[in-house]
N, C-alpha and C. Protein backbone atom coordinates (compact mmCIF):
# COMPACT_ATOMS: atom_id res chain seq x y z
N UNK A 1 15.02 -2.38 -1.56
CA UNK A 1 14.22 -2.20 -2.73
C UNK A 1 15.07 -2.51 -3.96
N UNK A 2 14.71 -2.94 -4.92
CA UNK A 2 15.09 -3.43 -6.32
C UNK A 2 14.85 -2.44 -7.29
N UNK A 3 15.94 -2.37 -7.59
CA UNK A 3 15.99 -1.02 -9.04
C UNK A 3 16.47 -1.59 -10.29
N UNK A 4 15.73 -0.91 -10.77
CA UNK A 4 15.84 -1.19 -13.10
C UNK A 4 15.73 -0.02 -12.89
N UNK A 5 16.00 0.03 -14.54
CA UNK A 5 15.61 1.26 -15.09
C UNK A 5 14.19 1.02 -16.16
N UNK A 6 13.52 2.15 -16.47
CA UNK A 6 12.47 1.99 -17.18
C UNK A 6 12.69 2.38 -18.48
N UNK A 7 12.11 1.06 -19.78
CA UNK A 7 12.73 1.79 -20.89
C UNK A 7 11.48 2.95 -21.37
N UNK A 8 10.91 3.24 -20.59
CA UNK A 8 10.09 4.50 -20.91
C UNK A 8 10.56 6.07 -20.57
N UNK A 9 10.57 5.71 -19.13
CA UNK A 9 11.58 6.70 -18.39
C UNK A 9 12.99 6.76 -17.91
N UNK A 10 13.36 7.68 -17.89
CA UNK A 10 15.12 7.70 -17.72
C UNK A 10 15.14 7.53 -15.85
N UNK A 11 14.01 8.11 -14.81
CA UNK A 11 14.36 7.44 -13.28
C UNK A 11 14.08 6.22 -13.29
N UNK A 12 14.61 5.88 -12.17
CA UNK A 12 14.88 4.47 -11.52
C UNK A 12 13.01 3.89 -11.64
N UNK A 13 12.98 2.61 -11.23
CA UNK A 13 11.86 2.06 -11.20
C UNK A 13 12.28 1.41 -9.86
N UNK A 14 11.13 1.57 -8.89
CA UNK A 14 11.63 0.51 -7.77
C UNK A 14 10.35 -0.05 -7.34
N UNK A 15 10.78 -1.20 -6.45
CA UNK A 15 9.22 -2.10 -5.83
C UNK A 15 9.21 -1.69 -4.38
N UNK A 16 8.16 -1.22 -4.16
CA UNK A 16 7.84 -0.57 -2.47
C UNK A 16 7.11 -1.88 -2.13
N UNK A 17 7.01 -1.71 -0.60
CA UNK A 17 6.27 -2.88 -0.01
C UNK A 17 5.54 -1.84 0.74
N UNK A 18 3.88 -2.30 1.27
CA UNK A 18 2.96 -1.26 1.46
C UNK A 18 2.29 -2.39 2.57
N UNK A 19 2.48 -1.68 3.92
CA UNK A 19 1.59 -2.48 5.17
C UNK A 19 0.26 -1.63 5.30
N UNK A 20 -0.82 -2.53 5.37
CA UNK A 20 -1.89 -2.09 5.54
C UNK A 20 -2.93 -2.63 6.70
N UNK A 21 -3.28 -1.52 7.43
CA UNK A 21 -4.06 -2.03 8.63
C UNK A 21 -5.33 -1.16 8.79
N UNK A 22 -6.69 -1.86 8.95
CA UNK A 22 -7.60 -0.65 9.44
C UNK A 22 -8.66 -1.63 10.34
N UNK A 23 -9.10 -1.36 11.23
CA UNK A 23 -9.82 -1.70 12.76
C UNK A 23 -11.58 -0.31 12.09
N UNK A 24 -11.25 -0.05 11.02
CA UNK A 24 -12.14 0.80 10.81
C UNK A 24 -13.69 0.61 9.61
N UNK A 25 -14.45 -0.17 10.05
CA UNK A 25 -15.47 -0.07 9.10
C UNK A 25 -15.28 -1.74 8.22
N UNK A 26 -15.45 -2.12 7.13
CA UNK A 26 -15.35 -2.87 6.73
C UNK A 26 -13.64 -3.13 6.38
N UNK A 27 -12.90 -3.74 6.57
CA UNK A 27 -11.54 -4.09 6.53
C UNK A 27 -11.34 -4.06 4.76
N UNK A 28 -12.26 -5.51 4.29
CA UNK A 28 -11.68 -6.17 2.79
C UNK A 28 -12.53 -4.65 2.07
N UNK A 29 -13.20 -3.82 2.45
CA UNK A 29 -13.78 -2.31 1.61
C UNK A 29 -12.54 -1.75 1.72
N UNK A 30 -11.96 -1.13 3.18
CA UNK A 30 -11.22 -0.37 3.05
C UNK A 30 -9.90 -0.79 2.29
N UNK A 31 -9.57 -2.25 2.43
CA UNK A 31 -8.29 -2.50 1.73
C UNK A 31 -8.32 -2.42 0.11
N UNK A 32 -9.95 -2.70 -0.79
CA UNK A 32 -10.10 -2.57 -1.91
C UNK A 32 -9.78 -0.80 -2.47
N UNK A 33 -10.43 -0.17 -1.68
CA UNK A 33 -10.60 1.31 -1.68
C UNK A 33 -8.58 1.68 -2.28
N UNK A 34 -7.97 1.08 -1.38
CA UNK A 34 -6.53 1.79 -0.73
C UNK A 34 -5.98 1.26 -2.10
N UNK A 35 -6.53 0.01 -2.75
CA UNK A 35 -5.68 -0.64 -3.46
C UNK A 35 -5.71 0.27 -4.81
N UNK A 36 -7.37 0.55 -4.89
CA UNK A 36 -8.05 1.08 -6.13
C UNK A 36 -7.44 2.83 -6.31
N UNK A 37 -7.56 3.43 -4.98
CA UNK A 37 -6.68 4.82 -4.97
C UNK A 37 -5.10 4.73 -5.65
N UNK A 38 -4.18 3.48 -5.13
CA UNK A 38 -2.61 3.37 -5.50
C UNK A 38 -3.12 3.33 -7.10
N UNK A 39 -3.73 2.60 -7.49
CA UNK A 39 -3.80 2.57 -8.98
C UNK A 39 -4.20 3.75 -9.64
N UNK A 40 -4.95 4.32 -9.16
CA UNK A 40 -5.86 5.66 -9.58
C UNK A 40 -4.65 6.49 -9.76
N UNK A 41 -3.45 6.26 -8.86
CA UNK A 41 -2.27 7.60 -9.39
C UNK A 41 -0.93 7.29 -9.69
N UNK A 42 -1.41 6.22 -10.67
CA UNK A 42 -0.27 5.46 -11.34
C UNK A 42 0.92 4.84 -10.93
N UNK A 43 0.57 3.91 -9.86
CA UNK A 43 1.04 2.84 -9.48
C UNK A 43 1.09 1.58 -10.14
N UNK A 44 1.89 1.12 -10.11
CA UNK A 44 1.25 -0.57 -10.23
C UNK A 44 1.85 -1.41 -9.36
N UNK A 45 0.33 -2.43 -9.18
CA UNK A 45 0.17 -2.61 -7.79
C UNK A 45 0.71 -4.70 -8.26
N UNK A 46 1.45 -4.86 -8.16
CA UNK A 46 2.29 -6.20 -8.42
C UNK A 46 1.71 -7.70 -7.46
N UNK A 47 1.87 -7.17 -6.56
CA UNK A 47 0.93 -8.42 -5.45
C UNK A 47 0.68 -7.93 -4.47
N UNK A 48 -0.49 -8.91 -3.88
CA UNK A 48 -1.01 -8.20 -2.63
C UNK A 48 -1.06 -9.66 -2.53
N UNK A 49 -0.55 -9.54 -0.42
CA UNK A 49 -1.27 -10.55 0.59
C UNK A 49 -2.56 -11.05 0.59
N UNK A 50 -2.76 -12.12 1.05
CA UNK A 50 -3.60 -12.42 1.50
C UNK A 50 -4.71 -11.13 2.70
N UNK A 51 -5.58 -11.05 3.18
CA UNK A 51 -6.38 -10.26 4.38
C UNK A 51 -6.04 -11.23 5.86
N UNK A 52 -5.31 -11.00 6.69
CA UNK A 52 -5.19 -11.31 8.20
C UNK A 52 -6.33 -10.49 8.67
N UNK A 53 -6.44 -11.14 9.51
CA UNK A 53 -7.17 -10.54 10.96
C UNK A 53 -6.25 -10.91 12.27
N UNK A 54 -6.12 -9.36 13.03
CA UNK A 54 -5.77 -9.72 14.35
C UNK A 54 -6.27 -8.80 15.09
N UNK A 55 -6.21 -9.17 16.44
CA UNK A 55 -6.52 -8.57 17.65
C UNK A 55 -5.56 -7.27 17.97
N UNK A 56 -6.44 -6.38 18.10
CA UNK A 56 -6.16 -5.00 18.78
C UNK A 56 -4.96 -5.30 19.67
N UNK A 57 -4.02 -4.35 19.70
CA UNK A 57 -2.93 -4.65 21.22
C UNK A 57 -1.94 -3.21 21.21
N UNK A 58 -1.75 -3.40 22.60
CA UNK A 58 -0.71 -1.93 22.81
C UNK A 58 -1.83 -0.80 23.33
N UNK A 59 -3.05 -1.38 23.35
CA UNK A 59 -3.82 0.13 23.96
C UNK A 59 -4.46 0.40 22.90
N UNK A 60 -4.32 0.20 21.68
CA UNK A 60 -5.40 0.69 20.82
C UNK A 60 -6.88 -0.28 20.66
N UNK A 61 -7.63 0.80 20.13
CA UNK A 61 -8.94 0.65 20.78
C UNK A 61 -9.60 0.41 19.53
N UNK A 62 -11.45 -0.28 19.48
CA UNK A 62 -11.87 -1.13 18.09
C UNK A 62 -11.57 -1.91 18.08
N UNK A 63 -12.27 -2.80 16.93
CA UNK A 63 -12.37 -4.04 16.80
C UNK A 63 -11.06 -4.82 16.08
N UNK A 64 -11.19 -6.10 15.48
CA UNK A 64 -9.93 -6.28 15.22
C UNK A 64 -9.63 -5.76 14.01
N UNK A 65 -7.96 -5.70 13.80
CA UNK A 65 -7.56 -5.59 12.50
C UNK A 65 -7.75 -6.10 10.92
N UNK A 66 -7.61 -5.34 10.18
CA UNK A 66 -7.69 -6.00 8.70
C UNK A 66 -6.47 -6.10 8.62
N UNK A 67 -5.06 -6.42 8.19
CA UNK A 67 -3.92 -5.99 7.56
C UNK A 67 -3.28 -7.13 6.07
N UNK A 68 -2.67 -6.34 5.37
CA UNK A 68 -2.03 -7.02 4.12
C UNK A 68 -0.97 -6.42 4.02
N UNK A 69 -0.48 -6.52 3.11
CA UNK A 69 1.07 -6.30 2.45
C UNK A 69 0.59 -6.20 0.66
N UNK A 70 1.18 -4.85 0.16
CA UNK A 70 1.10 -5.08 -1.16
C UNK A 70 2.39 -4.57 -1.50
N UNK A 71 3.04 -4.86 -3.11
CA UNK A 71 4.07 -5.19 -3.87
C UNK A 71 3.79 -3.55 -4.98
N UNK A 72 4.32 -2.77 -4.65
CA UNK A 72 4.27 -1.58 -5.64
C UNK A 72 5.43 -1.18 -6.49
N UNK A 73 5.34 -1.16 -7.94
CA UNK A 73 5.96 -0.65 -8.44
C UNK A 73 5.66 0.99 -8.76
N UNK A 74 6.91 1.53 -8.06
CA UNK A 74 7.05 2.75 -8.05
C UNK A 74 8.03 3.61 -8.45
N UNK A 75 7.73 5.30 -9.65
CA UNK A 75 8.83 6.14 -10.02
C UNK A 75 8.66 7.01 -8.99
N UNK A 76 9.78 8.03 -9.46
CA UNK A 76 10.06 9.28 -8.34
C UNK A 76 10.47 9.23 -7.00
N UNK A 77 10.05 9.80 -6.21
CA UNK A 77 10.80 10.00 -4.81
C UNK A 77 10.05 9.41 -3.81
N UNK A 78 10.76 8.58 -2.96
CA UNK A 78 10.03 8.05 -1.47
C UNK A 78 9.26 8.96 -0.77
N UNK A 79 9.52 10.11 -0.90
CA UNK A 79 8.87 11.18 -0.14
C UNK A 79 7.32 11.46 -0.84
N UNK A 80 7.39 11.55 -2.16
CA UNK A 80 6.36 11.68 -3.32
C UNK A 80 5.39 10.79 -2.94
N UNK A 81 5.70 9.50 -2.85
CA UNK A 81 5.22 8.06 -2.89
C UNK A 81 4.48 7.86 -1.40
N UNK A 82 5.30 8.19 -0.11
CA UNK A 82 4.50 8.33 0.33
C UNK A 82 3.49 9.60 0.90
N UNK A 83 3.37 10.71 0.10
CA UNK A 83 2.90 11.94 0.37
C UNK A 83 1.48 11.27 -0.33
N UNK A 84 1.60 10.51 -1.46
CA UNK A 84 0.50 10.07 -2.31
C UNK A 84 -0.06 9.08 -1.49
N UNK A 85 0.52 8.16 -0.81
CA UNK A 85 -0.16 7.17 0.35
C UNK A 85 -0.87 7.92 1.38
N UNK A 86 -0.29 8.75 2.07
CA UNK A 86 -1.37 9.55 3.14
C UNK A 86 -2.04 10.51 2.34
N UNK A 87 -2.55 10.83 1.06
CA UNK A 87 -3.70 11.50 0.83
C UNK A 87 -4.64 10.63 -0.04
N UNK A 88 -4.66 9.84 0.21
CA UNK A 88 -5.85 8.13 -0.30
C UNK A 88 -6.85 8.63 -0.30
């Protein structure tokens, strides 16, 4: 990850990379949803992938995958950052 400093704030500023996959419901909904939540709690969201599709594998079950990659600029703690990713 790549660190500055912010001339707003005195912590670090860094860019997270964010894998995204869901086999659940509409794919390009749920990936808008995930994108629109990171922003909702002051993220900024720098680039996003393209939408892949792939095939289920390893035993998991449903249809195929949605997955992307997005570019986050993020303060505070990895732990913070992703405590805020699993409550979307």
């Amino acid at each position: 990850m790549s660190k500055s400093r912010s001339p707003v704030a005195a912590e670090p500023v860094e860019h997270a990379y964010v894998g995204f996959g869901s086999n659940l419901g509409s794919g390009a909904v749920n990936f808008a949803a995930a994108v629109a939540g990171i922003a909702a709690r002051g993220y900024e969201v720098l680039r996003q992938s393209s939408l892949y599709r792939s095939e289920p594998w390893g035993g998991a079950e449903g249809g195929d995958f949605t997955n992307a990659v997005l570019e986050v600029r993020r303060r505070g703690t990895a732990r913070g950052f992703l405590h805020d990713l699993l409550t979307l």
